[in-house]
N, C-alpha and C. Protein backbone atom coordinates (compact mmCIF):
# COMPACT_ATOMS: atom_id res chain seq x y z
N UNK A 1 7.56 -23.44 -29.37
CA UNK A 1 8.47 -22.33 -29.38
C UNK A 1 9.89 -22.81 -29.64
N UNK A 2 10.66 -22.37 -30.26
CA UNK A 2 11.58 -22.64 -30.42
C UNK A 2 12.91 -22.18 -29.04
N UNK A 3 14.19 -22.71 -29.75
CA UNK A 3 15.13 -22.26 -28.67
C UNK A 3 15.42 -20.82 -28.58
N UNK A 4 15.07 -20.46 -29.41
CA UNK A 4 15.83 -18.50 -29.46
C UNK A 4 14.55 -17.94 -28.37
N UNK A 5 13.19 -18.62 -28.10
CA UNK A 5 12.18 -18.01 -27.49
C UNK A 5 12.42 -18.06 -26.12
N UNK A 6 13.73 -19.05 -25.74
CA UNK A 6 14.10 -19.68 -24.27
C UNK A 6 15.05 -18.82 -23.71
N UNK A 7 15.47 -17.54 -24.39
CA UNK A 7 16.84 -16.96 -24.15
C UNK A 7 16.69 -15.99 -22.83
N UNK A 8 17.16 -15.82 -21.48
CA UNK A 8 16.57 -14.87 -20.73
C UNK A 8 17.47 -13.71 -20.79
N UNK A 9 18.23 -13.98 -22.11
CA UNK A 9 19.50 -12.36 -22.21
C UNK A 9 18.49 -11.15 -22.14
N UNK A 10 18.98 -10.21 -22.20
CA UNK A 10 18.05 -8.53 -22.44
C UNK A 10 18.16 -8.43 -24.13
N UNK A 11 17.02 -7.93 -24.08
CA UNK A 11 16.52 -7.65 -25.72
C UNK A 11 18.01 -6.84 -26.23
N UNK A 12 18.21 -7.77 -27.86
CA UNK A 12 19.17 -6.36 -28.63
C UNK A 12 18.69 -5.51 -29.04
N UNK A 13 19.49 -5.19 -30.18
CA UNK A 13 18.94 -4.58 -30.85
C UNK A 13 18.48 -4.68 -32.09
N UNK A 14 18.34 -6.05 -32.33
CA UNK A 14 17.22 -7.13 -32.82
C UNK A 14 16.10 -6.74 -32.47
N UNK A 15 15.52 -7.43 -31.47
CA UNK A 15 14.40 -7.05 -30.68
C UNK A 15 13.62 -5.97 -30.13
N UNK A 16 14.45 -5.03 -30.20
CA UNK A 16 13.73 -3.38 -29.83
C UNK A 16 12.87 -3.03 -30.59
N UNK A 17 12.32 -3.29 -31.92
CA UNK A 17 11.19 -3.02 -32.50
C UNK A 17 9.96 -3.57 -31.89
N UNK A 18 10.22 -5.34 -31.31
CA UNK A 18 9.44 -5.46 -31.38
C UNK A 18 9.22 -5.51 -30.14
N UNK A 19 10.12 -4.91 -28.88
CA UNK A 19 9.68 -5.34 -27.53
C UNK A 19 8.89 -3.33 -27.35
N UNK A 20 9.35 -2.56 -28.27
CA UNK A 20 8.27 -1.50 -28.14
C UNK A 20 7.27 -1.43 -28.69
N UNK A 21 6.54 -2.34 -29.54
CA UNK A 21 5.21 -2.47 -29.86
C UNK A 21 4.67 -3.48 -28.80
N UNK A 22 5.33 -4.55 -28.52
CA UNK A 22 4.75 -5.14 -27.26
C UNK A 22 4.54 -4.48 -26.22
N UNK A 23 5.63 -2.99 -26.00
CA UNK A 23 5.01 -2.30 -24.63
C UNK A 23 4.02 -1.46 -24.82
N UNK A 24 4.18 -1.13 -25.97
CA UNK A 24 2.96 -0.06 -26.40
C UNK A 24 1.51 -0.91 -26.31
N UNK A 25 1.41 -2.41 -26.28
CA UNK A 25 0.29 -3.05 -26.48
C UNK A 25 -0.05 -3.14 -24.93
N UNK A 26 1.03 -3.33 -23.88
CA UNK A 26 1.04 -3.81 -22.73
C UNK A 26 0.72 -2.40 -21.81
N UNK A 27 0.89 -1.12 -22.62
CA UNK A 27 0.36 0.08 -22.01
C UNK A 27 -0.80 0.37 -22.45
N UNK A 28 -1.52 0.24 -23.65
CA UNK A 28 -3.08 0.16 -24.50
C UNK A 28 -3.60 -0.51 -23.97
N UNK A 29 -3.51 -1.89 -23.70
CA UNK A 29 -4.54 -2.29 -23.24
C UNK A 29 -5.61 -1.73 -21.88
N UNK A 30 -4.37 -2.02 -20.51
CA UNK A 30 -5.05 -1.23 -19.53
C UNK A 30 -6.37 0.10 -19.93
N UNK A 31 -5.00 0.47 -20.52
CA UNK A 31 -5.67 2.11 -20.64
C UNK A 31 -6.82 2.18 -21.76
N UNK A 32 -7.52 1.23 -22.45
CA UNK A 32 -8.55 1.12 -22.91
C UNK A 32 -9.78 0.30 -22.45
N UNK A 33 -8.86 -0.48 -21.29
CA UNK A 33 -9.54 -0.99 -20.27
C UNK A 33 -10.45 -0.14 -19.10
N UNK A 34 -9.82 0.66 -19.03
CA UNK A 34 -10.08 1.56 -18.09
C UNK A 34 -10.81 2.82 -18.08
N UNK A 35 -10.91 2.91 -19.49
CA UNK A 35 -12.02 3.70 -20.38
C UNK A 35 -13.37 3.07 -20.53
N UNK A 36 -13.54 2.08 -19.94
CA UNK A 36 -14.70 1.47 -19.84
C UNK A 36 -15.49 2.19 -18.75
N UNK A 37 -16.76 2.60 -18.93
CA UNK A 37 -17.52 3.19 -18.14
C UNK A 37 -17.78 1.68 -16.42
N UNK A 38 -17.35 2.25 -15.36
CA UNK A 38 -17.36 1.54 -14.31
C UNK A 38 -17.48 2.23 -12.93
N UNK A 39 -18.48 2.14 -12.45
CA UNK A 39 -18.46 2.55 -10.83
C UNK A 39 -18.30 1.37 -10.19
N UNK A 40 -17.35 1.58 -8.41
CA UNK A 40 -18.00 1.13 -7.70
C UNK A 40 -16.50 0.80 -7.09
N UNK A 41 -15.93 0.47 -5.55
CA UNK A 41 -14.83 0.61 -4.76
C UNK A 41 -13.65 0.04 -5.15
N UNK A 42 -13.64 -0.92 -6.34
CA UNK A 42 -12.22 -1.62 -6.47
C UNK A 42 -12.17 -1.17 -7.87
N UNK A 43 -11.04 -0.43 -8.61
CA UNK A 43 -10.87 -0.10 -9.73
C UNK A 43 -11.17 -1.43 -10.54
N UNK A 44 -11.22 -1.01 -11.97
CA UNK A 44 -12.14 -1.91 -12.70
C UNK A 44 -10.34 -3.08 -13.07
N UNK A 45 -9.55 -2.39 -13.10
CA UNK A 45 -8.12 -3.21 -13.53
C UNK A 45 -7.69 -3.88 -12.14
N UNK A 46 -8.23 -3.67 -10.98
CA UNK A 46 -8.08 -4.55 -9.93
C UNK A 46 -8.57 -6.03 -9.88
N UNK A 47 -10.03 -5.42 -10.65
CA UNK A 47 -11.08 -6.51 -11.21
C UNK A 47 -10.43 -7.30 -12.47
N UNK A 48 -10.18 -6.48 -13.53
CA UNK A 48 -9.79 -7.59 -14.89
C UNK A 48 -9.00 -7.51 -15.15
N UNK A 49 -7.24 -7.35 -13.99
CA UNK A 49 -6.17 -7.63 -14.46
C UNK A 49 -5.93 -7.38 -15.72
N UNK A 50 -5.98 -6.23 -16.79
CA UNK A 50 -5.38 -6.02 -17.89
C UNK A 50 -4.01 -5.88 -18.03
N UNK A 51 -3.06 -5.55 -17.08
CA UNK A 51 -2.09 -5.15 -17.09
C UNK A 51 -1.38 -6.82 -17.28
N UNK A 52 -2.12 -7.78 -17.07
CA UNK A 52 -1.34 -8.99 -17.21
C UNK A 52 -1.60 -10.08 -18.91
N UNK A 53 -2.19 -9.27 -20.21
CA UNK A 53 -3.08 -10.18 -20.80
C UNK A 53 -1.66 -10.19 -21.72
N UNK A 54 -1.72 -9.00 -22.43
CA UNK A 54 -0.35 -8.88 -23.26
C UNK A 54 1.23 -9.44 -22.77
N UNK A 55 1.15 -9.24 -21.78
CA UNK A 55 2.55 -10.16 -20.82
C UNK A 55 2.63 -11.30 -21.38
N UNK A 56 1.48 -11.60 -20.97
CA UNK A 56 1.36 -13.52 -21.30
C UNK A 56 1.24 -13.52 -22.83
N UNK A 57 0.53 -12.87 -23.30
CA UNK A 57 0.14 -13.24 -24.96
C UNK A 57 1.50 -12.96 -25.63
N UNK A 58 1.97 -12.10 -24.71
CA UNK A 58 4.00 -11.55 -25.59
C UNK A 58 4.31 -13.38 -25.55
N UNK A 59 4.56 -13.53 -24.25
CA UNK A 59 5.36 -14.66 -23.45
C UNK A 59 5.23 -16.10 -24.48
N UNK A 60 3.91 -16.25 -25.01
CA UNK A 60 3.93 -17.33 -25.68
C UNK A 60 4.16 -17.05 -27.43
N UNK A 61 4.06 -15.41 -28.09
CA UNK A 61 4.07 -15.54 -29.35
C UNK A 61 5.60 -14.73 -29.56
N UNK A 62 5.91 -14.55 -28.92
CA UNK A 62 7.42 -14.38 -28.93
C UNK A 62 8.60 -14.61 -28.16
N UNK A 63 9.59 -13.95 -27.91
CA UNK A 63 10.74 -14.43 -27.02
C UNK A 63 10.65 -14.02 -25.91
N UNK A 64 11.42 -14.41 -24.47
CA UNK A 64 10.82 -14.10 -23.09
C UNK A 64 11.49 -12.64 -22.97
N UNK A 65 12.49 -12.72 -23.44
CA UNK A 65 13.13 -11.25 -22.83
C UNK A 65 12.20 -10.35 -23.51
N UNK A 66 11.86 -9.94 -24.71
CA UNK A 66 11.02 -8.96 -25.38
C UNK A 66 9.08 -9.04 -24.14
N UNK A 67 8.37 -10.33 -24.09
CA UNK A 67 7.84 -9.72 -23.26
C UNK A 67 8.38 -9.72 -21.54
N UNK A 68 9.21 -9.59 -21.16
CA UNK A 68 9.48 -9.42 -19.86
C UNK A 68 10.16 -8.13 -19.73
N UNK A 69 10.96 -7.81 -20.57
CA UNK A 69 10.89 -6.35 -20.67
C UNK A 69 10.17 -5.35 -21.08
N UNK A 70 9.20 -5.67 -21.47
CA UNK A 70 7.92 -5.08 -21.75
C UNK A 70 6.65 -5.22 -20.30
N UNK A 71 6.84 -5.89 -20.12
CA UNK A 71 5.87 -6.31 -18.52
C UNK A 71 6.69 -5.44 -17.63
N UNK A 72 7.82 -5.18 -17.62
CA UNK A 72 8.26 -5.08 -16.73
C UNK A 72 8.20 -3.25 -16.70
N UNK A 73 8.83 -2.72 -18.04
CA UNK A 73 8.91 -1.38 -18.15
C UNK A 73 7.34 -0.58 -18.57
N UNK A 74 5.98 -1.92 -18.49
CA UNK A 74 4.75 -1.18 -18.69
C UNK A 74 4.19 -0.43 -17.80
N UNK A 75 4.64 -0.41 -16.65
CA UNK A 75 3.68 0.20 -15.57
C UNK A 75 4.51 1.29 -15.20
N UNK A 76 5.35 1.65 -15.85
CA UNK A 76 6.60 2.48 -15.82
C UNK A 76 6.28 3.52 -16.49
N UNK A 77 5.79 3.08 -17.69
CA UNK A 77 5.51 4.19 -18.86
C UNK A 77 4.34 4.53 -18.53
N UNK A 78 3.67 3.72 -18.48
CA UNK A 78 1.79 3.97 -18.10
C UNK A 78 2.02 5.17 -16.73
N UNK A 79 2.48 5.09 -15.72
CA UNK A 79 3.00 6.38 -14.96
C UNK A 79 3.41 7.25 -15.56
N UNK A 80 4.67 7.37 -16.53
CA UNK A 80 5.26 8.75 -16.78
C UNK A 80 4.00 9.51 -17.98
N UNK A 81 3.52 8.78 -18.48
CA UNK A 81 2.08 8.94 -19.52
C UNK A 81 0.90 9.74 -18.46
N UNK A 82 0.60 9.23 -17.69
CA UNK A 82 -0.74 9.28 -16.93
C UNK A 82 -0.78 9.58 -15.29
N UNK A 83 0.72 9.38 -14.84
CA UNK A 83 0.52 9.77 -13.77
C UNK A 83 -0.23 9.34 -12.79
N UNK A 84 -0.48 7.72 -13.48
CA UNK A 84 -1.32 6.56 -12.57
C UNK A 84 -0.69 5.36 -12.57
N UNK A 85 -0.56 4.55 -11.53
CA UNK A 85 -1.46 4.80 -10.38
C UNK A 85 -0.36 5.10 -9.56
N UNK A 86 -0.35 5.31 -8.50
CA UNK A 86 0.51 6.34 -7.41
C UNK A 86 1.90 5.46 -7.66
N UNK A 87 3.51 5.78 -7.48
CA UNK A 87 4.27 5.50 -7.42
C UNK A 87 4.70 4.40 -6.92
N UNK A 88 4.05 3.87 -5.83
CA UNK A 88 4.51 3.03 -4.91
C UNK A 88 3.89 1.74 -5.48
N UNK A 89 2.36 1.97 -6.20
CA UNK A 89 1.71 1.12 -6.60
C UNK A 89 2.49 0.61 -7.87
N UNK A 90 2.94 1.52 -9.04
CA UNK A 90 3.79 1.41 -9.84
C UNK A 90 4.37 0.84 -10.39
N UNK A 91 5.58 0.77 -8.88
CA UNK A 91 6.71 -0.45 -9.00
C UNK A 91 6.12 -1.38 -8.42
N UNK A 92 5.30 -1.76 -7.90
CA UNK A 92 5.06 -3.02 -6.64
C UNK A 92 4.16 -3.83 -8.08
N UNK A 93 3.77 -2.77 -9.17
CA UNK A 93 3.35 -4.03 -10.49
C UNK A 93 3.86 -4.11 -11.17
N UNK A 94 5.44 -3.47 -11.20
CA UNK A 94 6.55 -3.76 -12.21
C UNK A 94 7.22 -4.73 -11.71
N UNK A 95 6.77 -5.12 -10.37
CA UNK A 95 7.60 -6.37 -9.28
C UNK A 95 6.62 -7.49 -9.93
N UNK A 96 5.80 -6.94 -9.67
CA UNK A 96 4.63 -8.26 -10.13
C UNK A 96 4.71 -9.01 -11.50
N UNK A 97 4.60 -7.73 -12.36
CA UNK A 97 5.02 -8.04 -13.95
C UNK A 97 5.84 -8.93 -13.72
N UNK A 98 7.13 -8.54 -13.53
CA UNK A 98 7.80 -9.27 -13.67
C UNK A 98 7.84 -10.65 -13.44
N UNK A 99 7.90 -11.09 -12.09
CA UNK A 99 7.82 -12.56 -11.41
C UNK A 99 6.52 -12.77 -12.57
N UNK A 100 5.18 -12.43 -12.37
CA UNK A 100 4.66 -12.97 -13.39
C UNK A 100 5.31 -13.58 -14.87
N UNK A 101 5.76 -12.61 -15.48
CA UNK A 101 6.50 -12.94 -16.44
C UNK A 101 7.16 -14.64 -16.71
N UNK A 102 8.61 -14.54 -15.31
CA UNK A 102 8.88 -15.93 -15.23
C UNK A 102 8.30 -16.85 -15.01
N UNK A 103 7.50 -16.43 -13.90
CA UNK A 103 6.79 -17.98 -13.79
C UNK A 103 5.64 -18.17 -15.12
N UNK A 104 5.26 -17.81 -15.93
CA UNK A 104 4.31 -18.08 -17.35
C UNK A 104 5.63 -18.53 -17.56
N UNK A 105 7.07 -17.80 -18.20
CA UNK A 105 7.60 -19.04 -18.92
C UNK A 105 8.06 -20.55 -18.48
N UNK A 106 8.04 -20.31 -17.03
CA UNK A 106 8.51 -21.53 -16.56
C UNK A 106 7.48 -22.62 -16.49
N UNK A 107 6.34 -21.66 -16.38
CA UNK A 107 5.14 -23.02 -16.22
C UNK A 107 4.94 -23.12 -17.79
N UNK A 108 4.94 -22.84 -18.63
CA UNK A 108 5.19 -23.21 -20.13
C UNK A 108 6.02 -24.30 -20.77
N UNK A 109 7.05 -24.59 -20.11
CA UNK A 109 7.88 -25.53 -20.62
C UNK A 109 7.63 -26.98 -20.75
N UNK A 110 6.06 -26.88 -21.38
CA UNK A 110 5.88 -28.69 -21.47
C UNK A 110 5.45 -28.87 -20.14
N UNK A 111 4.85 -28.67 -19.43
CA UNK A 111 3.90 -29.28 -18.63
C UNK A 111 2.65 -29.02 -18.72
N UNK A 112 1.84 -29.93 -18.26
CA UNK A 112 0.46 -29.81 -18.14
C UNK A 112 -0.61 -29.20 -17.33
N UNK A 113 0.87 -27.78 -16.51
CA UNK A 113 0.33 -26.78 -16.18
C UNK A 113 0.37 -25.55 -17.15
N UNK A 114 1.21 -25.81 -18.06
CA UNK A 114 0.80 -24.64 -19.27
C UNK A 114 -0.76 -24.24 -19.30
N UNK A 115 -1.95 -24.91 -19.53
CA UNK A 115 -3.39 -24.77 -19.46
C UNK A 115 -3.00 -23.83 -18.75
N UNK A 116 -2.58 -23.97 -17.53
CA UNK A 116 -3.24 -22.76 -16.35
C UNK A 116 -2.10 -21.73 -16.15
N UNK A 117 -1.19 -21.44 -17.04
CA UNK A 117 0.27 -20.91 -16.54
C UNK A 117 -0.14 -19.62 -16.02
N UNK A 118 -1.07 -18.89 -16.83
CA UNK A 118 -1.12 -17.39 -16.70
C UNK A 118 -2.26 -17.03 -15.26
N UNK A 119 -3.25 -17.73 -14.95
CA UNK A 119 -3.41 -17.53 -13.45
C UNK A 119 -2.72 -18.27 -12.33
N UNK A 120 -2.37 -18.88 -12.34
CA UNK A 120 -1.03 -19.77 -11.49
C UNK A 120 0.07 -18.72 -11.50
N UNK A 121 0.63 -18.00 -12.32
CA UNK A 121 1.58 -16.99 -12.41
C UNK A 121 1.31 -16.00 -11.76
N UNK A 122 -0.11 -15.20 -12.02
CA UNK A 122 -0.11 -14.39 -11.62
C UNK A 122 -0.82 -15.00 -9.89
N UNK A 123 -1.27 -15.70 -9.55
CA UNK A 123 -0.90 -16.07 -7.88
C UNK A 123 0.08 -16.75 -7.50
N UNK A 124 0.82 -16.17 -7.90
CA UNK A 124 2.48 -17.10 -7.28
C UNK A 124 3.59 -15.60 -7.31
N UNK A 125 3.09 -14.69 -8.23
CA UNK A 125 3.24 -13.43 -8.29
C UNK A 125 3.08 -12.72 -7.02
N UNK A 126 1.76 -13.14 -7.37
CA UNK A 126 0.94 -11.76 -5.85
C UNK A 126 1.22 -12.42 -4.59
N UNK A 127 1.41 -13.72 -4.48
CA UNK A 127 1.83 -14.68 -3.31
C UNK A 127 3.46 -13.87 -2.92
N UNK A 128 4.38 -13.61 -3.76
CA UNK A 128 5.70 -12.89 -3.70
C UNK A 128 5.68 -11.84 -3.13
N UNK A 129 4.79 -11.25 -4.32
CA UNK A 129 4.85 -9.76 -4.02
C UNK A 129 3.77 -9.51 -2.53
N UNK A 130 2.97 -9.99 -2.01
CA UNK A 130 2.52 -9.89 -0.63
C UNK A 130 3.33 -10.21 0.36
N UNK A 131 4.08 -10.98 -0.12
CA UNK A 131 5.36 -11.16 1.14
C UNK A 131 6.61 -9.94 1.10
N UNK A 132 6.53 -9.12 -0.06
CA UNK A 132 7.13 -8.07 0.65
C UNK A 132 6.69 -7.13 0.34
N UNK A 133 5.59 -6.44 0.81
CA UNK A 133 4.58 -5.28 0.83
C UNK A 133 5.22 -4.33 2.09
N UNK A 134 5.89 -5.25 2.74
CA UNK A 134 6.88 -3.69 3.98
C UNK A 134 7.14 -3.21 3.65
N UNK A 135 8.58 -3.35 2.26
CA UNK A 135 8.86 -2.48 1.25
C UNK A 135 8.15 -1.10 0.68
N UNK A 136 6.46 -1.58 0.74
CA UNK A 136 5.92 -0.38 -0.42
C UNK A 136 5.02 0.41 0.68
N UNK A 137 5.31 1.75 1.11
CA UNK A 137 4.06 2.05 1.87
C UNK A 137 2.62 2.02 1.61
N UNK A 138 2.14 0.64 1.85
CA UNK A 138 0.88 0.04 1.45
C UNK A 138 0.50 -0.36 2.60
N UNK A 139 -0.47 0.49 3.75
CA UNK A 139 -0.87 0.00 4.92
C UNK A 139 -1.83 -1.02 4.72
N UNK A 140 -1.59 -2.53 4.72
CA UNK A 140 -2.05 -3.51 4.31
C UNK A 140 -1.26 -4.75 4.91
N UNK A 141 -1.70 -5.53 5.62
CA UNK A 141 -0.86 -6.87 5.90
C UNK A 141 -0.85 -7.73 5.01
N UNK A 142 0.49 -8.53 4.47
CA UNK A 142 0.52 -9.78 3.42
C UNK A 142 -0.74 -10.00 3.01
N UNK A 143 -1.18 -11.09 4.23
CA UNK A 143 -2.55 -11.80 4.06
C UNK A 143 -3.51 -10.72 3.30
N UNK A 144 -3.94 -9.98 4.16
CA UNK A 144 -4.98 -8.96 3.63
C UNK A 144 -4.51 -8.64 1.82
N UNK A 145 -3.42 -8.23 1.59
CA UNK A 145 -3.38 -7.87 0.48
C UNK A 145 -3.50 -8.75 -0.79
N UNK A 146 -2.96 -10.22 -0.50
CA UNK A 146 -3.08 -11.27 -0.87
C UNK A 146 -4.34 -11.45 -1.31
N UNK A 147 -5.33 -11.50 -0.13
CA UNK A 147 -6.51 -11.90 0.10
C UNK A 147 -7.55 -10.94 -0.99
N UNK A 148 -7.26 -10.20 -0.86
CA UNK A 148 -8.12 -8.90 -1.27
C UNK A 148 -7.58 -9.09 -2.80
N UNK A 149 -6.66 -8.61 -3.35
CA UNK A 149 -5.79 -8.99 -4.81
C UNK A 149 -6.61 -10.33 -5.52
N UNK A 150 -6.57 -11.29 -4.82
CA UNK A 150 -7.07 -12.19 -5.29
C UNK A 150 -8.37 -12.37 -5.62
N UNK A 151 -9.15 -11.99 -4.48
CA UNK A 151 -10.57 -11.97 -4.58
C UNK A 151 -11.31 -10.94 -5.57
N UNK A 152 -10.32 -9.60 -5.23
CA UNK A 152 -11.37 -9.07 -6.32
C UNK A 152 -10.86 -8.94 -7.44
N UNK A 153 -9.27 -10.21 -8.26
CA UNK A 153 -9.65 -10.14 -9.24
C UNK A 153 -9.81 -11.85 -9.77
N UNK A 154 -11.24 -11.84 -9.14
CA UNK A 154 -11.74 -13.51 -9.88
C UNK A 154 -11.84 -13.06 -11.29
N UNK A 155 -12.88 -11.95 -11.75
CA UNK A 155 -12.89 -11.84 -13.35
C UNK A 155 -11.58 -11.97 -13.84
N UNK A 156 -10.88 -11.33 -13.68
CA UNK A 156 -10.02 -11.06 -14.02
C UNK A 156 -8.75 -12.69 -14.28
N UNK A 157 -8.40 -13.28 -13.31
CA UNK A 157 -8.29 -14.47 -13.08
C UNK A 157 -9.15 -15.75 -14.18
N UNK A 158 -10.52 -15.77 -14.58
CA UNK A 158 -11.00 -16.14 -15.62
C UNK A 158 -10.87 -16.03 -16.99
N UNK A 159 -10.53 -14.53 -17.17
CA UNK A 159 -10.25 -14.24 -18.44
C UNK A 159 -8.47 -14.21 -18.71
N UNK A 160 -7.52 -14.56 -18.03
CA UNK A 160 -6.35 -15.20 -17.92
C UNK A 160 -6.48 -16.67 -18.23
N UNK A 161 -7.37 -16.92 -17.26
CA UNK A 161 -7.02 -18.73 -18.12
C UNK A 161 -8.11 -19.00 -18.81
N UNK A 162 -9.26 -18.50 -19.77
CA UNK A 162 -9.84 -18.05 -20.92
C UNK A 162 -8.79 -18.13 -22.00
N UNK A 163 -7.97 -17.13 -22.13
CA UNK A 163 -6.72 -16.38 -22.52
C UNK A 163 -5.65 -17.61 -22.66
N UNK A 164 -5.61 -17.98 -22.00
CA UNK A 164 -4.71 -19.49 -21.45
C UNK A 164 -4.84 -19.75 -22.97
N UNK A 165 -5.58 -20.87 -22.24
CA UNK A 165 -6.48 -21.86 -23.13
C UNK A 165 -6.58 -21.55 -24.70
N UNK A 166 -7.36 -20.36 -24.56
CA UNK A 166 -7.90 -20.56 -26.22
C UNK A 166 -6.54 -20.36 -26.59
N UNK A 167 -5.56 -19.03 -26.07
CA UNK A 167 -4.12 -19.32 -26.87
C UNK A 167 -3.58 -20.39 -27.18
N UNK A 168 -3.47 -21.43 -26.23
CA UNK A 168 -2.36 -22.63 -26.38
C UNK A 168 -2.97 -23.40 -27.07
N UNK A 169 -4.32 -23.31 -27.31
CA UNK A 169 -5.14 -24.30 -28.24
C UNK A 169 -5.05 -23.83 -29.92
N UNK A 170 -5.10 -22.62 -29.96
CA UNK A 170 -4.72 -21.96 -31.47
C UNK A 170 -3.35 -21.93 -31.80
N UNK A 171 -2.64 -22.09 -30.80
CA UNK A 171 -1.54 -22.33 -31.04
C UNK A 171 -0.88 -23.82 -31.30
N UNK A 172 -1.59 -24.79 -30.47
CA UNK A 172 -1.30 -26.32 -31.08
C UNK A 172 -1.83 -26.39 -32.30
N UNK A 173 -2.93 -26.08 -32.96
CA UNK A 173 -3.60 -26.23 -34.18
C UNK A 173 -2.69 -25.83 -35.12
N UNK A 174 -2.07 -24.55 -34.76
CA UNK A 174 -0.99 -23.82 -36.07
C UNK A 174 -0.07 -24.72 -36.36
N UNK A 175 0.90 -25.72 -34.90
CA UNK A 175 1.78 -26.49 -35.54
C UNK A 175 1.58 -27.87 -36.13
């Protein structure tokens, strides 16, 4: 990546083309995710984290501010669109987005945790964001929510560093 991809300014107006097709991708996905025929107690995006694939896939094929403002304002739009998932839940994954966000670029920078940036992110995320769940009326303790977040999204967690991987590997090949 180059240096212009390192910039954490807010998108210009350069970038507004392309940080609204990145949100439009970062609001599609879920929501075609979720059109998947699925029963059973933990929503199926609890399970396969969609809301985190395009974040990361922004994060490495373009600049951070375009996907971090896109992670950040997706669960935003996906509400005023759909009216899901409840408000409180909302922002507490526009909190998430976000920190996710940084930590993928930070674990990106040439280390040999890049392989794993995008599930490492997103539990260092939910590790945050469980520490302040007082904030969101979510009758749930840290731990528990932590616990639970995590567990039921192992798929989900796989196909992140799936995602990882084959990206950063198609991506060393290109240069």
């Amino acid at each position: 990546m180059n240096a212009n991809s390192r910039s954490f300014a807010l998108p210009g107006l350069n970038d507004f083309p392309l940080t609204v097709i990145v949100l439009a991708v970062c609001v599609g996905v879920p929501f075609l995710i979720h059109l998947i025929p699925f029963s059973g107690s933990v929503p199926i995006g609890a399970k396969l984290l969609p809301m985190f694939y395009a974040p990361f896939v922004a994060m490495i094929l373009f600049r951070f501010k375009v996907a971090f403002v896109a992670a950040v304002l997706a669960p935003l739009v996906n509400y005023a669109l759909t009216g899901q998932p409840i408000l409180e839940i909302t922002l507490l994954l526009s909190l998430e987005l976000g920190l996710f966000s940084i930590f993928v670029y930070l674990l990106l920078q040439g280390s040999m945790l890049k392989w794993v940036a995008a599930p490492l992110a997103y539990l260092l995320a939910k590790l945050i964001s469980s520490s302040v769940i007082g904030w969101f009326p979510i009758k749930m303790t840290s731990i528990d929510f932590w616990t639970s977040s995590v567990s039921n999204g192992l798929p989900g967690l796989i196909i992140l560093l799936s995602l990882n991987v084959l990206i950063l590997k198609l991506w060393k090949s290109k240069d």
